[in-house]
N, C-alpha and C. Protein backbone atom coordinates (compact mmCIF):
# COMPACT_ATOMS: atom_id res chain seq x y z
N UNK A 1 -0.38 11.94 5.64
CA UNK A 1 0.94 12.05 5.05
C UNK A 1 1.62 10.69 5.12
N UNK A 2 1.72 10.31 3.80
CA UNK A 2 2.88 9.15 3.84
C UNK A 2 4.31 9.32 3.49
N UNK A 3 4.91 8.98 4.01
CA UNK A 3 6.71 8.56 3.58
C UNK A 3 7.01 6.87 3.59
N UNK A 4 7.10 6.51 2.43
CA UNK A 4 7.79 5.21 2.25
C UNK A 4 9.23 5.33 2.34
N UNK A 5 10.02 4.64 2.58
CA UNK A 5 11.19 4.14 2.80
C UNK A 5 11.69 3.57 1.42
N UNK A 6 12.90 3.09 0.27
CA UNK A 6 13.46 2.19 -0.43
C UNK A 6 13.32 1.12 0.65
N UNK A 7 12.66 -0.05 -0.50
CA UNK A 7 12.60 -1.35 -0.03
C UNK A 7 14.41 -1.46 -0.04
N UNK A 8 14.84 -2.40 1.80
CA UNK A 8 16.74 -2.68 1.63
C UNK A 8 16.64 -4.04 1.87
N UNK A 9 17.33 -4.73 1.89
CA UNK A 9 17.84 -6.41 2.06
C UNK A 9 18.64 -6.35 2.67
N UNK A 10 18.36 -7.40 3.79
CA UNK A 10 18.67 -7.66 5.45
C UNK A 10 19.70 -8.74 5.61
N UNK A 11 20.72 -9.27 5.47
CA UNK A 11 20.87 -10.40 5.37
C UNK A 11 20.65 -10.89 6.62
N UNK A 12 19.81 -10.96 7.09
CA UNK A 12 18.69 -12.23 7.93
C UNK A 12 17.53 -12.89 7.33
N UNK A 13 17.11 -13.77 7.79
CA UNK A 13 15.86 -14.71 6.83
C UNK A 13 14.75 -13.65 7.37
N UNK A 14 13.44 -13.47 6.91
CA UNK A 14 12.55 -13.49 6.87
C UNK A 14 12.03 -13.32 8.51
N UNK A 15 12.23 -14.46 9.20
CA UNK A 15 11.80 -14.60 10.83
C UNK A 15 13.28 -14.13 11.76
N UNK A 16 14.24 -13.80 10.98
CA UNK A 16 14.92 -13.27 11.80
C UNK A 16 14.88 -11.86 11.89
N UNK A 17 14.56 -11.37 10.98
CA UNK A 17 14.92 -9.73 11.02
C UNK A 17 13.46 -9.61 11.71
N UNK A 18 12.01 -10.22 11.44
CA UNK A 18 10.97 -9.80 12.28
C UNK A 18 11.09 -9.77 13.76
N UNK A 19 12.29 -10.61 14.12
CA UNK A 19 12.31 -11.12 15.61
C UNK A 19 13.42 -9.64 16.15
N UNK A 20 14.32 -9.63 14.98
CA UNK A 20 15.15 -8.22 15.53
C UNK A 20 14.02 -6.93 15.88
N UNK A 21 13.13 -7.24 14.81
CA UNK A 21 12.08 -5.57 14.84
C UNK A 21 11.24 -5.58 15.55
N UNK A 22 10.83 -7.13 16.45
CA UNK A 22 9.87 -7.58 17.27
C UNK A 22 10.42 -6.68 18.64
N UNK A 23 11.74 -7.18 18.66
CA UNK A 23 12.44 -6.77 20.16
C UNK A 23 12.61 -5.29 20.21
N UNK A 24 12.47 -4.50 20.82
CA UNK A 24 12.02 -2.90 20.57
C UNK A 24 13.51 -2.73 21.32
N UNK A 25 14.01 -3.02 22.03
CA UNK A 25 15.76 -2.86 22.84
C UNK A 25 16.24 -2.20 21.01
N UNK A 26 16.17 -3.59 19.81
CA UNK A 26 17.15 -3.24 18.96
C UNK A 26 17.12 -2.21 17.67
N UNK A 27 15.93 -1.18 18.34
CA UNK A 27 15.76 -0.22 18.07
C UNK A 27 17.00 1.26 18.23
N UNK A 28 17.62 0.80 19.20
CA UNK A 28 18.46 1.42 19.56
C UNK A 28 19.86 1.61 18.18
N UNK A 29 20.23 0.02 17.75
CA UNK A 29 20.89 0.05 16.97
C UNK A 29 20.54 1.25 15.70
N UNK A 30 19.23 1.10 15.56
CA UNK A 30 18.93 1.36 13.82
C UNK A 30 18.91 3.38 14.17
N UNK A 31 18.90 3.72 14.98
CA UNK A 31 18.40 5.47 15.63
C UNK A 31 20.07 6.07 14.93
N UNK A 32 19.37 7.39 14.32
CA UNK A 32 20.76 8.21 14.38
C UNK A 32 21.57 8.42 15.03
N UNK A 33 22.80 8.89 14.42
CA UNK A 33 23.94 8.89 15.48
C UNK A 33 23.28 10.51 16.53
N UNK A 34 22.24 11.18 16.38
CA UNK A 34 22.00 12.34 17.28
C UNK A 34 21.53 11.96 18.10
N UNK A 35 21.23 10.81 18.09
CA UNK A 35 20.45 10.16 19.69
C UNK A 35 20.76 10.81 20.92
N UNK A 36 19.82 11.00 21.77
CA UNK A 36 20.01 11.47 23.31
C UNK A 36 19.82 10.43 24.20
N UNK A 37 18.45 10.24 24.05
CA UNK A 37 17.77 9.41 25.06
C UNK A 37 17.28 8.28 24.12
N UNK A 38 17.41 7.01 24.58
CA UNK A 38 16.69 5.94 24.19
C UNK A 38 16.38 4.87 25.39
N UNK A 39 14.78 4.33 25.79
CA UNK A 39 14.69 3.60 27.17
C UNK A 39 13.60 2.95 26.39
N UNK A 40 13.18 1.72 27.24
CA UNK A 40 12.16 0.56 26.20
C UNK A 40 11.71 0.45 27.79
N UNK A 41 10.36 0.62 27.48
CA UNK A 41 9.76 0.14 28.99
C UNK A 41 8.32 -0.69 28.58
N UNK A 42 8.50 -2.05 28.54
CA UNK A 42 7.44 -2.49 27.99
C UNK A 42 7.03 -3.11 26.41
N UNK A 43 6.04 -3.08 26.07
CA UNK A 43 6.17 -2.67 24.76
C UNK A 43 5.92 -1.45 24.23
N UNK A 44 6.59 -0.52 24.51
CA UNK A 44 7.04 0.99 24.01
C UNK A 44 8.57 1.40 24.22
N UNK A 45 9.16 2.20 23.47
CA UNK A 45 9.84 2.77 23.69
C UNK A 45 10.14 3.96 23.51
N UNK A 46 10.79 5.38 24.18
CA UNK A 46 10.91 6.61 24.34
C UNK A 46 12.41 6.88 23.85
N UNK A 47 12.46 7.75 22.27
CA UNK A 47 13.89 8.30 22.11
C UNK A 47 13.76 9.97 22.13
N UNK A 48 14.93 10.58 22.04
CA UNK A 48 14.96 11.62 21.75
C UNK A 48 16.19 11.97 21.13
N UNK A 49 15.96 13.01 19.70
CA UNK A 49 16.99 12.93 18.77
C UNK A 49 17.30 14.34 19.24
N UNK A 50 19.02 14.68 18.93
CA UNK A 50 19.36 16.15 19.45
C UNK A 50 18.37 17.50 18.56
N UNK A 51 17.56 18.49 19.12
CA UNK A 51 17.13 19.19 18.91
C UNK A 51 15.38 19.18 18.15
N UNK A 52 15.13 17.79 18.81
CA UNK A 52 13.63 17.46 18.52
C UNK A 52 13.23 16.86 19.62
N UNK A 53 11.83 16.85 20.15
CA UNK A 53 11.30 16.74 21.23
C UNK A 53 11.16 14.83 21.47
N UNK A 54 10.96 14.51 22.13
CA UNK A 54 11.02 12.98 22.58
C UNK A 54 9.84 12.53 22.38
N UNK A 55 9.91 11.58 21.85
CA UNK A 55 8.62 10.62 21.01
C UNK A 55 8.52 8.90 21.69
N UNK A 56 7.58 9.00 22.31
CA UNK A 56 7.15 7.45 22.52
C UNK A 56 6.47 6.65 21.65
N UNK A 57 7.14 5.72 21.05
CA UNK A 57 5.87 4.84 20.34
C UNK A 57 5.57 3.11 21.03
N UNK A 58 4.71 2.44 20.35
CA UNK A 58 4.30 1.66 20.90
C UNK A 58 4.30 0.18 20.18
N UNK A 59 4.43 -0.31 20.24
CA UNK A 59 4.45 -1.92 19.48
C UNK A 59 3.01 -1.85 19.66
N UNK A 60 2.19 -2.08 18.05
CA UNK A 60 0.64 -1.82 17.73
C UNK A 60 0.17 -2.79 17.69
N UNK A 61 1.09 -3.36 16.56
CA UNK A 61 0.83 -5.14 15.74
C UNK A 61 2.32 -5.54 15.60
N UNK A 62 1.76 -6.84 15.00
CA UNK A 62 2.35 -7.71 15.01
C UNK A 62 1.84 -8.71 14.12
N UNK A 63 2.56 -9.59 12.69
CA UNK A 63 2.13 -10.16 12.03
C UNK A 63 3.22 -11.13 11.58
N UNK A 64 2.91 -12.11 12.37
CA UNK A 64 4.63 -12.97 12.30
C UNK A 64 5.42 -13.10 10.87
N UNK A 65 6.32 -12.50 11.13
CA UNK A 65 7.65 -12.64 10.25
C UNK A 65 6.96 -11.82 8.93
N UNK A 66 6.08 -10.64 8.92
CA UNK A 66 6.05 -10.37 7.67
C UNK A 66 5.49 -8.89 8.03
N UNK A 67 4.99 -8.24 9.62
CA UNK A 67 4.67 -6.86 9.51
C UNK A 67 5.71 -6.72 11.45
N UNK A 68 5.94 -5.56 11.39
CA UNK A 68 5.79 -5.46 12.72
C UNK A 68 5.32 -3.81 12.49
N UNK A 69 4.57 -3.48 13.21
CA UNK A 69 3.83 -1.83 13.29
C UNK A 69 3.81 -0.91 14.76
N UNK A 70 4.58 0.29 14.79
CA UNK A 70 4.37 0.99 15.85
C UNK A 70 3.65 2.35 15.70
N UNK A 71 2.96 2.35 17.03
CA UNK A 71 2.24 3.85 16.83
C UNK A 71 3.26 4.93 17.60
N UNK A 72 2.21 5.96 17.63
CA UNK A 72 2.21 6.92 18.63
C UNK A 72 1.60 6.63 19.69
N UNK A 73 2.48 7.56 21.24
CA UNK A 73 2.01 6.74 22.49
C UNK A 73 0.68 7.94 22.81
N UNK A 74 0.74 8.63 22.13
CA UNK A 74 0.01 10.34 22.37
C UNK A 74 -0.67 10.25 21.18
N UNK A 75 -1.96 10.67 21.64
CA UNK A 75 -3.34 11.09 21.06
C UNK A 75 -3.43 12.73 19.66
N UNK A 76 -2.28 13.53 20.74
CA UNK A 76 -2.07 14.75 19.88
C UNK A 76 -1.44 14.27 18.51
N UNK A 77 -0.57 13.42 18.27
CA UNK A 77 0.12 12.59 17.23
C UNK A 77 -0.43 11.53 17.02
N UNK A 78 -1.28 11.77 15.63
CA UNK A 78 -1.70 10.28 15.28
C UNK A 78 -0.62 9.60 13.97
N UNK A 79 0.42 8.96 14.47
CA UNK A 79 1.27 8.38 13.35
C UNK A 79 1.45 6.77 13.59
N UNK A 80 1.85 6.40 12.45
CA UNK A 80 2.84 5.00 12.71
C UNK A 80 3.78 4.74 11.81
N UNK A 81 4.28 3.52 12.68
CA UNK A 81 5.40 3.42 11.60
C UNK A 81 5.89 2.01 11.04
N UNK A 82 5.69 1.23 10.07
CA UNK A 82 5.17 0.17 9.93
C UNK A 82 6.25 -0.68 8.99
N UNK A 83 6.40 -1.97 9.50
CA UNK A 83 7.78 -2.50 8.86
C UNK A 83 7.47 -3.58 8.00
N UNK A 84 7.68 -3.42 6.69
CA UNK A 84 6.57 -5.09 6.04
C UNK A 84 8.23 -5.54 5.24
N UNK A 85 8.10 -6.77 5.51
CA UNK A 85 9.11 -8.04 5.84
C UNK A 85 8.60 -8.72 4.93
N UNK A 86 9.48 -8.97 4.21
CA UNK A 86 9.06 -10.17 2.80
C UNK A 86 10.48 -10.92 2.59
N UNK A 87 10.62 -12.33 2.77
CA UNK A 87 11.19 -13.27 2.16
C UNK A 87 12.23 -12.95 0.64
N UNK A 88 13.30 -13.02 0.66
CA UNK A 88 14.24 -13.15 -0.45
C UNK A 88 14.48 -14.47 -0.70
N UNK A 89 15.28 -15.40 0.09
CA UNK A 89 15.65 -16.15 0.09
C UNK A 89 15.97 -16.80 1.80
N UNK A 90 16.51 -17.98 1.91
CA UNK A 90 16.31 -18.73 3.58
C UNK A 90 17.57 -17.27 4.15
N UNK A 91 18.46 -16.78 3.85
CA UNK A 91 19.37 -16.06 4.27
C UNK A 91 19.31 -14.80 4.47
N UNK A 92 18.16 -14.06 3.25
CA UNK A 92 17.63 -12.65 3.51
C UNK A 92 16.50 -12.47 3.45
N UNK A 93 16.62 -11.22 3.72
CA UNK A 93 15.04 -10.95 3.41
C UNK A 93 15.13 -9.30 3.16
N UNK A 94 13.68 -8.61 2.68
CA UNK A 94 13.38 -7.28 2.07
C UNK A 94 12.66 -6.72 2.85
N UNK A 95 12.60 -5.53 3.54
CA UNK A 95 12.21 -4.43 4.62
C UNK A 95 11.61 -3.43 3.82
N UNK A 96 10.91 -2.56 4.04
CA UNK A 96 10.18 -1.60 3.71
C UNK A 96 9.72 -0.60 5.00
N UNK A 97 10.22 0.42 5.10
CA UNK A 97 9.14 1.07 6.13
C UNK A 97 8.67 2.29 5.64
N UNK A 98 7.73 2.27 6.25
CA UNK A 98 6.49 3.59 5.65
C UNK A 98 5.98 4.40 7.16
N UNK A 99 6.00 5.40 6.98
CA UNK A 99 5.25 6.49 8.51
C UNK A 99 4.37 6.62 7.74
N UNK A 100 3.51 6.74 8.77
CA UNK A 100 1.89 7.42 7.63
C UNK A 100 1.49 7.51 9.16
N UNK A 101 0.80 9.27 8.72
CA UNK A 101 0.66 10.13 9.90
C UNK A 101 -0.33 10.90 9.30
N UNK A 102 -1.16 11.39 10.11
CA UNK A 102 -2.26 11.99 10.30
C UNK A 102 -2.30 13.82 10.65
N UNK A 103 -1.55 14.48 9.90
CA UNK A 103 -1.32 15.96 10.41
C UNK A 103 -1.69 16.77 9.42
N UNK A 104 -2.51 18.26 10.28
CA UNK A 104 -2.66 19.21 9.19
C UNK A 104 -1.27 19.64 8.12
N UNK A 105 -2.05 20.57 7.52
CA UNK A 105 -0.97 20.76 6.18
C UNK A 105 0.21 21.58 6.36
N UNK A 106 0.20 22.52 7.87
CA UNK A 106 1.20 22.87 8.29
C UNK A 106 2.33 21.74 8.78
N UNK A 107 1.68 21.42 10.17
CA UNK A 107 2.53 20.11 10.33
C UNK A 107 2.91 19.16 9.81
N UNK A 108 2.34 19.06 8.81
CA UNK A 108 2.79 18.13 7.78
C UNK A 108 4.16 18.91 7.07
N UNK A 109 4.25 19.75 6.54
CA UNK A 109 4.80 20.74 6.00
C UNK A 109 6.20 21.31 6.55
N UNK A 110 6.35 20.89 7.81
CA UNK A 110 7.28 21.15 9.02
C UNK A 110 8.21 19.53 9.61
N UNK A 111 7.62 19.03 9.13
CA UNK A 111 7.88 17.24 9.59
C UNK A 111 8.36 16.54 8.57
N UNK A 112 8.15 16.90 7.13
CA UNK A 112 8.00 16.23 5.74
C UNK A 112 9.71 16.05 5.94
N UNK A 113 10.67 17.12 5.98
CA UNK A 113 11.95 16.46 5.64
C UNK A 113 12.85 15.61 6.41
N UNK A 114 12.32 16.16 7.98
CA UNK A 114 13.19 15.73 8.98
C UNK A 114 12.81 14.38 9.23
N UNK A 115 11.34 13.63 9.00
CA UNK A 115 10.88 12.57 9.10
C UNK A 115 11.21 11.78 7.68
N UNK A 116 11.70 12.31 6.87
CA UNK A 116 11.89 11.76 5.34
C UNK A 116 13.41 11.34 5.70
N UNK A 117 14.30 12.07 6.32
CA UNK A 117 15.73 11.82 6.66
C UNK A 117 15.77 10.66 7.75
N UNK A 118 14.89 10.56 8.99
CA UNK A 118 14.70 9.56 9.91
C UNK A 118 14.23 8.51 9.64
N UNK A 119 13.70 8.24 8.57
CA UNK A 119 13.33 6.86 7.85
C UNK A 119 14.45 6.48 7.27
N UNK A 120 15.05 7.42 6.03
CA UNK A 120 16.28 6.91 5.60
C UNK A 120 17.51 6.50 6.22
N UNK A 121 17.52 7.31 7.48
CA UNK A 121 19.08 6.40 8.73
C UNK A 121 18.36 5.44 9.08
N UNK A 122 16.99 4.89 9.30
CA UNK A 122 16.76 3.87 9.93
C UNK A 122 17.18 2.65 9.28
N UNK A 123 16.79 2.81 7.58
CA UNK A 123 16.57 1.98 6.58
C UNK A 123 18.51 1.91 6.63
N UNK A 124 18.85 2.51 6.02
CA UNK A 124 20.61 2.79 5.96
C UNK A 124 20.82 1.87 7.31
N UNK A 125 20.76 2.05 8.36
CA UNK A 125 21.33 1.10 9.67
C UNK A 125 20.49 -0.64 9.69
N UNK A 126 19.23 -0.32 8.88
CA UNK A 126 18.85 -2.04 8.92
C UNK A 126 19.70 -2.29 8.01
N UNK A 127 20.11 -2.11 7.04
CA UNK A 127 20.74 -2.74 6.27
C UNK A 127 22.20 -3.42 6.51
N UNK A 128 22.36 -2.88 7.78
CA UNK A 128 23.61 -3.44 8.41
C UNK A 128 23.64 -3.88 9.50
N UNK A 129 22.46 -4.77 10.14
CA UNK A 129 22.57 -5.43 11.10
C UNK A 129 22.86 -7.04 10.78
């Protein structure tokens, strides 16, 4: 299952917004306002949104100033979630994120909107850092 994101424009350059998406702390900013829990221990971090179970992911890759990619910290969930960074100009730059996850057609089926809405606040809050 994929969900792409609308490509948004950052006004940061290129190596700045990778360095914001590098640092997993400013993850915090971009999370819905239902947030519960958010803690970064490492390179992972653990949120939990009101009335959905708590998800660890992990800083996977890394591709200076043009990908940053997180997984799942759990085996039962094979997802990620992957940020590709392209150059506008020295002042902005263009974001894209895509989940692409690995679930039967139920779970897929059960995840499709609420994960389609959690991409879009993410994308909606990069756009205003």
């Amino acid at each position: 299952m994929d969900i792409q994101g609308t490509r948004v424009v950052v006004k940061k350059s290129q190596k700045e917004t990778f360095e914001f998406l590098s640092d997993l702390k400013n993850f915090e900013q971009l999370m819905p306002e239902s947030i519960q829990k958010f803690e970064v221990e490492g390179d992972s971090f653990i949120f939990g949104l009101k009335g959905m179970p708590e998800i660890r992911l992990v800083l996977k890759e890394k591709t200076s100033y043009s990908n940053v990619t997180l997984g799942a910290a759990s085996s039962k969930l094979d997802f990620q979630l992957v940020a590709d960074i392209q150059s506008i100009d020295e002042d902005s730059s263009g974001v894209q994120l895509e989940f692409q996850g690995k679930f039967n057609a139920m779970m897929a089926m059960l995840v499709k909107k609420p994960l389609t809405s959690f991409i879009e606040t993410l994308k909606d809050n990069l756009e205003t850092i």
